[in-house]
PDB file of N, CA and C in Angstrom:
ATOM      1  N   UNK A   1     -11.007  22.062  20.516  1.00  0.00           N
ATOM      2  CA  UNK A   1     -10.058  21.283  19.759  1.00  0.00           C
ATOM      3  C   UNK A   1     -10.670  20.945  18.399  1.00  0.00           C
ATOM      4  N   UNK A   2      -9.554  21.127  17.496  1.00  0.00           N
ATOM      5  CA  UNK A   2     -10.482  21.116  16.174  1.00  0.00           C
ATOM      6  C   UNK A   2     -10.014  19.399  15.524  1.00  0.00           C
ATOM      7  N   UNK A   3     -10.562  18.491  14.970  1.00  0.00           N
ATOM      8  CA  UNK A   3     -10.733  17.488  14.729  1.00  0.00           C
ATOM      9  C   UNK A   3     -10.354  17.077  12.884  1.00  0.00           C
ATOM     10  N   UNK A   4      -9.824  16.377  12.507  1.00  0.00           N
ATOM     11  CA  UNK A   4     -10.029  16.024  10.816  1.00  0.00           C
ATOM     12  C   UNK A   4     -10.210  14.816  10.604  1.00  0.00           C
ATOM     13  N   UNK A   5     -11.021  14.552  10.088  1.00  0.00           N
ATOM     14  CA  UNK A   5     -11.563  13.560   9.510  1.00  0.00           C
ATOM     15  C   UNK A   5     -11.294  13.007   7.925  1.00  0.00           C
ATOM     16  N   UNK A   6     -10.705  11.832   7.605  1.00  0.00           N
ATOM     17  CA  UNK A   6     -10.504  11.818   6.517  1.00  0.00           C
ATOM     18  C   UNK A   6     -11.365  10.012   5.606  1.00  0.00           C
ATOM     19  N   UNK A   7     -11.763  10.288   5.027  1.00  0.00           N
ATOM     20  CA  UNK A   7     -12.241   9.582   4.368  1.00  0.00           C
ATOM     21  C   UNK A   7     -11.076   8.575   3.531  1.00  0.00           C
ATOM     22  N   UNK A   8     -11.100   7.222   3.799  1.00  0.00           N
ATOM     23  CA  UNK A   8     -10.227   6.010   2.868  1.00  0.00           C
ATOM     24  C   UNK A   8     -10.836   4.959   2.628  1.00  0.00           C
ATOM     25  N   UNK A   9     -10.354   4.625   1.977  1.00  0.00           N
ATOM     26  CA  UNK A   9     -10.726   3.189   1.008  1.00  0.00           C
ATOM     27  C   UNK A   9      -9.639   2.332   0.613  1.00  0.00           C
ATOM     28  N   UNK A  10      -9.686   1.178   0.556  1.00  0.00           N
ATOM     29  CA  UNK A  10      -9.191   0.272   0.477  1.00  0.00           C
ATOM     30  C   UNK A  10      -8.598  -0.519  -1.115  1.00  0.00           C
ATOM     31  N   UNK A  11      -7.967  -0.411  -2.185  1.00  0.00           N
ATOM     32  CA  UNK A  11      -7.679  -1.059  -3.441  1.00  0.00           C
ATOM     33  C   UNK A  11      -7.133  -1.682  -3.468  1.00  0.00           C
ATOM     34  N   UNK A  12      -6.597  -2.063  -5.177  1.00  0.00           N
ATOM     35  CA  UNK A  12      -5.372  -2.750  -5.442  1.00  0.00           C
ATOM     36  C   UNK A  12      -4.650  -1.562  -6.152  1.00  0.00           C
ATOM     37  N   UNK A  13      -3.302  -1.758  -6.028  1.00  0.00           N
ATOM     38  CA  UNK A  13      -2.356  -0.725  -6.379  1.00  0.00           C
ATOM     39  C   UNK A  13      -2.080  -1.514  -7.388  1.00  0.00           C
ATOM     40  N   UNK A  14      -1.946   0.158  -8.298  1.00  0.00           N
ATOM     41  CA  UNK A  14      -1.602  -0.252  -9.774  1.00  0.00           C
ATOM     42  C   UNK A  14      -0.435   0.844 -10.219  1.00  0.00           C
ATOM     43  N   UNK A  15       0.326   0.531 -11.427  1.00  0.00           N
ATOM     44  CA  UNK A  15       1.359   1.660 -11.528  1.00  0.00           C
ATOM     45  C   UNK A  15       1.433   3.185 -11.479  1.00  0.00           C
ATOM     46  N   UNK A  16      -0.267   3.213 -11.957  1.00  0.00           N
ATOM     47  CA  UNK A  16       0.169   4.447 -11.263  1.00  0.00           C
ATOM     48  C   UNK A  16       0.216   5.373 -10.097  1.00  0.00           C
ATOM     49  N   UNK A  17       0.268   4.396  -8.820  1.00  0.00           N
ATOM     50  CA  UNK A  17       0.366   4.982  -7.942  1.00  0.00           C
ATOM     51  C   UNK A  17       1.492   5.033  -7.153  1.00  0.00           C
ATOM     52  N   UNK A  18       2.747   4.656  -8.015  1.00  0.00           N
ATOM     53  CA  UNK A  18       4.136   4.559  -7.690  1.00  0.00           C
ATOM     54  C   UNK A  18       4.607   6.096  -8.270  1.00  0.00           C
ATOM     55  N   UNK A  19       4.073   6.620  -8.269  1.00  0.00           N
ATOM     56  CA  UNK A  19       4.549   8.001  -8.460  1.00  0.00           C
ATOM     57  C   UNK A  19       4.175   8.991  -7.096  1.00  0.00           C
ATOM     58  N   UNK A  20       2.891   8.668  -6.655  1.00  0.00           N
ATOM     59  CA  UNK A  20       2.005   8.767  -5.950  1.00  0.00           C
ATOM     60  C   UNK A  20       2.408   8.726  -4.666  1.00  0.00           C
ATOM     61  N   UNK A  21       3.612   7.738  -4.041  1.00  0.00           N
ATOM     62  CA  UNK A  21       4.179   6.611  -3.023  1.00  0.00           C
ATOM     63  C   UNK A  21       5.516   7.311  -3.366  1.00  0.00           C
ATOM     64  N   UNK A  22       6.487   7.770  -4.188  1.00  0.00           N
ATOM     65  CA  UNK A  22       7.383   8.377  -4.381  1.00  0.00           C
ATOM     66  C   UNK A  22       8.268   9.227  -2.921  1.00  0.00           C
ATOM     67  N   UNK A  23       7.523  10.012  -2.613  1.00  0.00           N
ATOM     68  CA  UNK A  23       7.816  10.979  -1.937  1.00  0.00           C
ATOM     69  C   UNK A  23       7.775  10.510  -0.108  1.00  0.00           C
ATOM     70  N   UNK A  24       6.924   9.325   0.050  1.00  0.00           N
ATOM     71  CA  UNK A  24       6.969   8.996   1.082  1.00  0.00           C
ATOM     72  C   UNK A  24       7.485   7.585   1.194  1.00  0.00           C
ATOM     73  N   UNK A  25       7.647   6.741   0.142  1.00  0.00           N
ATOM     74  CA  UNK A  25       7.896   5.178   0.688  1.00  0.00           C
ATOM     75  C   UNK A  25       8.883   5.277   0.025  1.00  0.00           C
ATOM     76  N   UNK A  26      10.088   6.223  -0.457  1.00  0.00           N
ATOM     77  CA  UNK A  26      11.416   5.421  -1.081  1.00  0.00           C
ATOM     78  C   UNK A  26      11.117   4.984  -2.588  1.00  0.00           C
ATOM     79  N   UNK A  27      12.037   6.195  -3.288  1.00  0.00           N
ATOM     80  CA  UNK A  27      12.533   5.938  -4.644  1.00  0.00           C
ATOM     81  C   UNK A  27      12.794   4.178  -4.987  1.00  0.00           C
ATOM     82  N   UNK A  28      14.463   4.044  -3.945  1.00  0.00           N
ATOM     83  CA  UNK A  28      14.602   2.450  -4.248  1.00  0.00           C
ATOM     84  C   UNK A  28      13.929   1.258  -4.231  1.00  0.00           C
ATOM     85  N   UNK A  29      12.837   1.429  -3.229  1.00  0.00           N
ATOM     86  CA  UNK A  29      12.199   0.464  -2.715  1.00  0.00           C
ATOM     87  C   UNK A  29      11.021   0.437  -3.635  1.00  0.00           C
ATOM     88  N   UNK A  30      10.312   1.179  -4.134  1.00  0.00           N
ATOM     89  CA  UNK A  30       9.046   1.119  -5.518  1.00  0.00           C
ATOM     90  C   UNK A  30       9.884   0.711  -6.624  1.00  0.00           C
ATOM     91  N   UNK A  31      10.989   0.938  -6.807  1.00  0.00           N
ATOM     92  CA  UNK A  31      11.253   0.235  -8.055  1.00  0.00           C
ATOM     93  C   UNK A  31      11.165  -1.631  -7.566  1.00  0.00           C
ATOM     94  N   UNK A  32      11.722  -2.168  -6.478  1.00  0.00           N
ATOM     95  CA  UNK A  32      10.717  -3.580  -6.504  1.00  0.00           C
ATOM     96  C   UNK A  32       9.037  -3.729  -6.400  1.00  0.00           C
ATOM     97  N   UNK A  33       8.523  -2.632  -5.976  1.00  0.00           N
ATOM     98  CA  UNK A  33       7.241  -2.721  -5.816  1.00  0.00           C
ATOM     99  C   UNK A  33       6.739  -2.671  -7.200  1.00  0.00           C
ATOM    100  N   UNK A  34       7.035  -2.187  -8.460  1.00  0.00           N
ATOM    101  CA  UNK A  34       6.770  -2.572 -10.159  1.00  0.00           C
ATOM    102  C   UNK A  34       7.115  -3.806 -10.051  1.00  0.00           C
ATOM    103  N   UNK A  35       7.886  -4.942  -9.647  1.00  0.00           N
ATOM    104  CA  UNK A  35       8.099  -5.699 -10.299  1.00  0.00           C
ATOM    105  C   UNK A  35       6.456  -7.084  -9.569  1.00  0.00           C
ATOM    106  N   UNK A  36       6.394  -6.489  -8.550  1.00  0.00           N
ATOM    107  CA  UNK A  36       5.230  -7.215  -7.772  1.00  0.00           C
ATOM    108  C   UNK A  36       4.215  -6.949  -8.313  1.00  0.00           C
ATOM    109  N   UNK A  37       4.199  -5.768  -8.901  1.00  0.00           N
ATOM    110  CA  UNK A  37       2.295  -5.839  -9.389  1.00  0.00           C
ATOM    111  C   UNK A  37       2.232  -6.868 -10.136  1.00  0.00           C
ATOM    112  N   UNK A  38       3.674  -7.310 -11.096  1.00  0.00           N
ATOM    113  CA  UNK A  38       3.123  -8.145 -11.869  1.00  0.00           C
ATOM    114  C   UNK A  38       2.889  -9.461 -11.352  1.00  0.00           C
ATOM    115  N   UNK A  39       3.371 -10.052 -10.182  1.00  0.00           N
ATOM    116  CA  UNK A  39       3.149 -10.845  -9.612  1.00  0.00           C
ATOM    117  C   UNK A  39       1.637 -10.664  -8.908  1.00  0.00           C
ATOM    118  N   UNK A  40       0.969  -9.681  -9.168  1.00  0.00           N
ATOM    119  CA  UNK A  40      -0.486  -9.646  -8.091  1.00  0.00           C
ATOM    120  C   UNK A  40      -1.532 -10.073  -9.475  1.00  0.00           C
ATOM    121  N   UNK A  41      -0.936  -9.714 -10.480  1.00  0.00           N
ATOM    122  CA  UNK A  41      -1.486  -9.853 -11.631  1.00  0.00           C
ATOM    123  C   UNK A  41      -1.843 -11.259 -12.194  1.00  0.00           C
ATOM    124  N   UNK A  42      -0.992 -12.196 -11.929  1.00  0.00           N
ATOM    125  CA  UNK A  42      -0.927 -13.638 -12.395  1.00  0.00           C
ATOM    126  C   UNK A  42      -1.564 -14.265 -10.688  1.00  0.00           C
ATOM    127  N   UNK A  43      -1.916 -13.863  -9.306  1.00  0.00           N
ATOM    128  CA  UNK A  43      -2.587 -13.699  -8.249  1.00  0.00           C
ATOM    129  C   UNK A  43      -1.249 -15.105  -7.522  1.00  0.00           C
ATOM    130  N   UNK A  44      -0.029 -14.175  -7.693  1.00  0.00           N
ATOM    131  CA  UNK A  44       1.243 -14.683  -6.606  1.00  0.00           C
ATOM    132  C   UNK A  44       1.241 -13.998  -5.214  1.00  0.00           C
ATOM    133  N   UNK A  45       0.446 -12.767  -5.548  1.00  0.00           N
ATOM    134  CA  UNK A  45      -0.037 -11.373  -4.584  1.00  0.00           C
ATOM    135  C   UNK A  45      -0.993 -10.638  -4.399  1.00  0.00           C
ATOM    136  N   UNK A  46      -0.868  -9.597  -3.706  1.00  0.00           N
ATOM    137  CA  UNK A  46      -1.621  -8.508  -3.688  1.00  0.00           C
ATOM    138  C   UNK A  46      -0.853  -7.238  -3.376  1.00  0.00           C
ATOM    139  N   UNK A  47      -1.454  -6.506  -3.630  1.00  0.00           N
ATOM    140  CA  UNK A  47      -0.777  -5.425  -3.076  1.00  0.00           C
ATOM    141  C   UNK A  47      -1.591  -4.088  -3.156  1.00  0.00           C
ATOM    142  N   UNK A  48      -1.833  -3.742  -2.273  1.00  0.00           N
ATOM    143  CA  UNK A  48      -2.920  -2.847  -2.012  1.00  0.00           C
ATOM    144  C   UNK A  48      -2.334  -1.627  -1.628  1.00  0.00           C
ATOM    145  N   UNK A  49      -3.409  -0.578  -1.730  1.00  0.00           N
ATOM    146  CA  UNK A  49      -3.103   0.844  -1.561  1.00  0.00           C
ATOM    147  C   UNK A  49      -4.054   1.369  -0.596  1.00  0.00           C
ATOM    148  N   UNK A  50      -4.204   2.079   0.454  1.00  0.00           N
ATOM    149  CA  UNK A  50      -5.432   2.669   1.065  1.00  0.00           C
ATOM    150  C   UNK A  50      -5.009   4.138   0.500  1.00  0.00           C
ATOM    151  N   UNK A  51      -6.265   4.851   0.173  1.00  0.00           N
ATOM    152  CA  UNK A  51      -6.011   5.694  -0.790  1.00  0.00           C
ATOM    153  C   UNK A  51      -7.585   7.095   0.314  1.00  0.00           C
ATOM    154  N   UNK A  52      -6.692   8.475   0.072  1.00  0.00           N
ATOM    155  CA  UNK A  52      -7.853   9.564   0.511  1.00  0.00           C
ATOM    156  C   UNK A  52      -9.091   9.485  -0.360  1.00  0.00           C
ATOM    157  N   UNK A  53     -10.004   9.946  -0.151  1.00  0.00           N
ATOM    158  CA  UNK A  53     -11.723  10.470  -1.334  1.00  0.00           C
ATOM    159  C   UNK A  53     -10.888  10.640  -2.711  1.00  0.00           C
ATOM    160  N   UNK A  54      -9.692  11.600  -2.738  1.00  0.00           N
ATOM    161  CA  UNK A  54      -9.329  11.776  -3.847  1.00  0.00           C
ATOM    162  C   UNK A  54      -8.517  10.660  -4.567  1.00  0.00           C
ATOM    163  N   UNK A  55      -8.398  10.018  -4.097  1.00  0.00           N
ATOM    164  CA  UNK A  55      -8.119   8.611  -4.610  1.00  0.00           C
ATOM    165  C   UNK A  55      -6.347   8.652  -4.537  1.00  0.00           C
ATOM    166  N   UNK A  56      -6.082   9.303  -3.892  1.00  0.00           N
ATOM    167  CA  UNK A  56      -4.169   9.687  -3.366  1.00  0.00           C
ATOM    168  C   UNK A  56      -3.662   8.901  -2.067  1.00  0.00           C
ATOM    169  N   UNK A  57      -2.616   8.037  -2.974  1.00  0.00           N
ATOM    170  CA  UNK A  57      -2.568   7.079  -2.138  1.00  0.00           C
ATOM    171  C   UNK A  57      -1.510   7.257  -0.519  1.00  0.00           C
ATOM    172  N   UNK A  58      -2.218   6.662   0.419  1.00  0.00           N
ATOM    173  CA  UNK A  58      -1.385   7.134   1.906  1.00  0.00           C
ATOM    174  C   UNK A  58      -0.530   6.347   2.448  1.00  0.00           C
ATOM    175  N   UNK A  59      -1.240   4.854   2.161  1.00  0.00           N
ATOM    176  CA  UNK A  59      -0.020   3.627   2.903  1.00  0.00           C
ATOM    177  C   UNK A  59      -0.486   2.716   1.610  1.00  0.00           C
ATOM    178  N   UNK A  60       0.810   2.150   2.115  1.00  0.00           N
ATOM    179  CA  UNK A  60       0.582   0.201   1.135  1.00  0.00           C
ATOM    180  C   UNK A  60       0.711  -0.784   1.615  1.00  0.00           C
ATOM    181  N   UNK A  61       0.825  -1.964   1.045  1.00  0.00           N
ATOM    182  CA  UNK A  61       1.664  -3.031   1.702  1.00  0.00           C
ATOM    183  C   UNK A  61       0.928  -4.558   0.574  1.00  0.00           C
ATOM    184  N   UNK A  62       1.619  -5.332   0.855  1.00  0.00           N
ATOM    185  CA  UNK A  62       1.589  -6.376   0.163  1.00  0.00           C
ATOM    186  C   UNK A  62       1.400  -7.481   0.696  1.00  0.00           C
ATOM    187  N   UNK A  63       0.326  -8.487  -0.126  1.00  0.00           N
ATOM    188  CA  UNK A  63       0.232  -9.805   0.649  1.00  0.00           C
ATOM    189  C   UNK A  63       0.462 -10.885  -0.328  1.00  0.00           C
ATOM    190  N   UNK A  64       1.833 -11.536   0.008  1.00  0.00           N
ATOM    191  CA  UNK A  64       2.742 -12.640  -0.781  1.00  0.00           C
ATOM    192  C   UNK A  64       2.002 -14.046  -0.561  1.00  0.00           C
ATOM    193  N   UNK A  65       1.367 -14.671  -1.384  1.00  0.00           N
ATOM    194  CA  UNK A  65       0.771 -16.287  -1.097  1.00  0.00           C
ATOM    195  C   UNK A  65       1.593 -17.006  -1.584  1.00  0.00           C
ATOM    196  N   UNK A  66       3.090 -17.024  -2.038  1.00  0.00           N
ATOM    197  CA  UNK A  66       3.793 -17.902  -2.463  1.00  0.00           C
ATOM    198  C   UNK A  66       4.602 -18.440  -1.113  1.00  0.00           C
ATOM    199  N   UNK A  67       5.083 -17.746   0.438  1.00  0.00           N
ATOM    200  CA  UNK A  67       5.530 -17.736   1.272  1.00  0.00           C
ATOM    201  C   UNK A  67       5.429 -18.898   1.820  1.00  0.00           C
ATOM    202  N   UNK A  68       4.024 -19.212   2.370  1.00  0.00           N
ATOM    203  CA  UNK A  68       3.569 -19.911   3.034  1.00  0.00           C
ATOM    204  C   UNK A  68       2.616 -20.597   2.529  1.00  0.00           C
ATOM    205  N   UNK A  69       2.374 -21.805   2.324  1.00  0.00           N
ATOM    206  CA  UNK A  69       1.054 -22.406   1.629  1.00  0.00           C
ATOM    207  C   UNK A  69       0.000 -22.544   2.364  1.00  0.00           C
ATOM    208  N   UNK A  70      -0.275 -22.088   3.586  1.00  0.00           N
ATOM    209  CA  UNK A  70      -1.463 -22.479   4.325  1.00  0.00           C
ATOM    210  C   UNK A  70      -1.821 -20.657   4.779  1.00  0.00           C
ATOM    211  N   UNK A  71      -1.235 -19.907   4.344  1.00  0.00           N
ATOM    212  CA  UNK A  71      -1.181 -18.396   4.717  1.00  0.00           C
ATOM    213  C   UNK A  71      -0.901 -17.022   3.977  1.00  0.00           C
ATOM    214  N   UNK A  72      -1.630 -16.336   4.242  1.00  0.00           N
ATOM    215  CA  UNK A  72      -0.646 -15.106   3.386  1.00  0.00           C
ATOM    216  C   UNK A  72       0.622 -14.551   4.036  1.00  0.00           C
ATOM    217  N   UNK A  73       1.791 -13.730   3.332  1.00  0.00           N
ATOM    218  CA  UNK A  73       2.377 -12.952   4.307  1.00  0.00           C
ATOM    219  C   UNK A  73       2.319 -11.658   3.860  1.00  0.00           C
ATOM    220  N   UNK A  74       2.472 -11.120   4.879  1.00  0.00           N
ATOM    221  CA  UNK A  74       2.422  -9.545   5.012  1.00  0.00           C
ATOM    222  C   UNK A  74       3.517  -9.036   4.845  1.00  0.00           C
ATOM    223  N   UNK A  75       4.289  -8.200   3.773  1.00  0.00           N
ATOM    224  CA  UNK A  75       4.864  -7.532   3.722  1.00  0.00           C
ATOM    225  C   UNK A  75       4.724  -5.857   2.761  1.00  0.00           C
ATOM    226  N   UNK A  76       6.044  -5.326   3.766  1.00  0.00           N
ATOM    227  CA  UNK A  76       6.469  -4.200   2.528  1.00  0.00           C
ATOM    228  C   UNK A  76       5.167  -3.209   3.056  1.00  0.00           C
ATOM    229  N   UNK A  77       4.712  -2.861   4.380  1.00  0.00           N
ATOM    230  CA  UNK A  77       3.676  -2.349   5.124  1.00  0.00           C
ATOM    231  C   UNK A  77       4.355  -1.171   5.088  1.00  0.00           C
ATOM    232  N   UNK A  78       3.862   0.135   4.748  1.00  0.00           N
ATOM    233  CA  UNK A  78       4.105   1.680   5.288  1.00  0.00           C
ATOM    234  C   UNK A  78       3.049   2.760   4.853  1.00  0.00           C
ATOM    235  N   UNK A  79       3.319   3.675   5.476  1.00  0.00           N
ATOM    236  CA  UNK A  79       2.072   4.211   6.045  1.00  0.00           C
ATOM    237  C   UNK A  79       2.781   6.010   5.700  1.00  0.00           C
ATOM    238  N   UNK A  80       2.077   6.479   4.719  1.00  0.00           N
ATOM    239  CA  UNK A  80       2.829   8.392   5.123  1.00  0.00           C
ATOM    240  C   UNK A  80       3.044   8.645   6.182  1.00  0.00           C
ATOM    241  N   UNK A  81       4.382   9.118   6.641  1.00  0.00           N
ATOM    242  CA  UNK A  81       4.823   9.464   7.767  1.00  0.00           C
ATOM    243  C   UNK A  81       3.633  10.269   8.927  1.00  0.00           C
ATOM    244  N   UNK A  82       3.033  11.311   7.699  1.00  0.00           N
ATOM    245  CA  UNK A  82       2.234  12.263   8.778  1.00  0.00           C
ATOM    246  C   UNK A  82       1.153  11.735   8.807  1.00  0.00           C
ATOM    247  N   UNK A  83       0.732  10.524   8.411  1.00  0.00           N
ATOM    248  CA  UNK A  83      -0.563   9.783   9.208  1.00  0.00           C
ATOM    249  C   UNK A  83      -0.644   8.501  10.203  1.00  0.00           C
ATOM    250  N   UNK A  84       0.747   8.197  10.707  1.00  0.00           N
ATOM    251  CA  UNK A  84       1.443   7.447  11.011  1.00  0.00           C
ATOM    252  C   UNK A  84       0.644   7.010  12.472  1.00  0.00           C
ATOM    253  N   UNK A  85       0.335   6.012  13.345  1.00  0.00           N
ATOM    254  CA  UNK A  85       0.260   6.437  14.760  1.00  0.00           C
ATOM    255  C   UNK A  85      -1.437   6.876  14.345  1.00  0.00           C
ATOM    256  N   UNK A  86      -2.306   7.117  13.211  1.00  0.00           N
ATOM    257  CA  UNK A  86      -3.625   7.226  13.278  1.00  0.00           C
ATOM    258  C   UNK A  86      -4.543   6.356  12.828  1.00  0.00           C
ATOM    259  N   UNK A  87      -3.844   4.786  12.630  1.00  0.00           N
ATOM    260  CA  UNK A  87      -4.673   3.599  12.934  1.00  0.00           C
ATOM    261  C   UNK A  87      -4.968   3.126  10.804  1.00  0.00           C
ATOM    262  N   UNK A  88      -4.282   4.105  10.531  1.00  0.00           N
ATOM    263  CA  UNK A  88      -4.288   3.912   8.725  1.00  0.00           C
ATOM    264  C   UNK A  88      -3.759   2.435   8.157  1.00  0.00           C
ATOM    265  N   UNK A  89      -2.926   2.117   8.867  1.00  0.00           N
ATOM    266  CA  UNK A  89      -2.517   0.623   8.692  1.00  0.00           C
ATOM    267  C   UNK A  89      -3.382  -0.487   9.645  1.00  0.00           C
ATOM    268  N   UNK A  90      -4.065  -0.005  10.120  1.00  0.00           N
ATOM    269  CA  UNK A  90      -5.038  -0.769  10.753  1.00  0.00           C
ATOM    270  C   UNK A  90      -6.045  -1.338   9.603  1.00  0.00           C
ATOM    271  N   UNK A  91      -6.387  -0.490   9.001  1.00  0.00           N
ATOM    272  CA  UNK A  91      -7.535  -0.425   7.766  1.00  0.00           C
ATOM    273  C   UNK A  91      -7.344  -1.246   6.811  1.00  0.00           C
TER     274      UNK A  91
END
């Protein structure tokens, strides 16, 4: 059985990786995800990217501190379909 191994890392997502996210997380739905960076920017958020060696991003998701004042929340979590089920949103 042959095995792949892929190397990721953990960032902050920046615009240009809404091009990047295009093809797997929804045209409609990245156009609100521009309007959040700027909210990660003034630190209302975060919003992170786990990204391959080549720095191509696979899943995202966002963590809102305006929600809850004693907590973050988690939203807006997805993951490329074909890595789905391999623990990438775990990371």
């Amino acid at each position: 059985m042959s095995e792949v191994v892929l190397r990721l890392s953990l960032r902050d997502m920046v615009h240009t990786d809404l091009e990047a996210c295009r093809g797997w997380a929804g045209s409609d739905h990245l156009a609100g995800v521009a309007g959040q960076l700027d909210r990660a920017r003034v630190g209302e958020a975060d919003y992170l990217v786990v990204c391959t060696s080549t720095d191509v991003p696979v899943a995202k998701g966002g963590i809102d501190y305006q929600v809850r004042q004693d907590a973050g929340f988690l939203w807006k979590l997805t993951v490329h379909p074909a890595l789905r089920s391999c623990g990438v949103g775990t990371l």
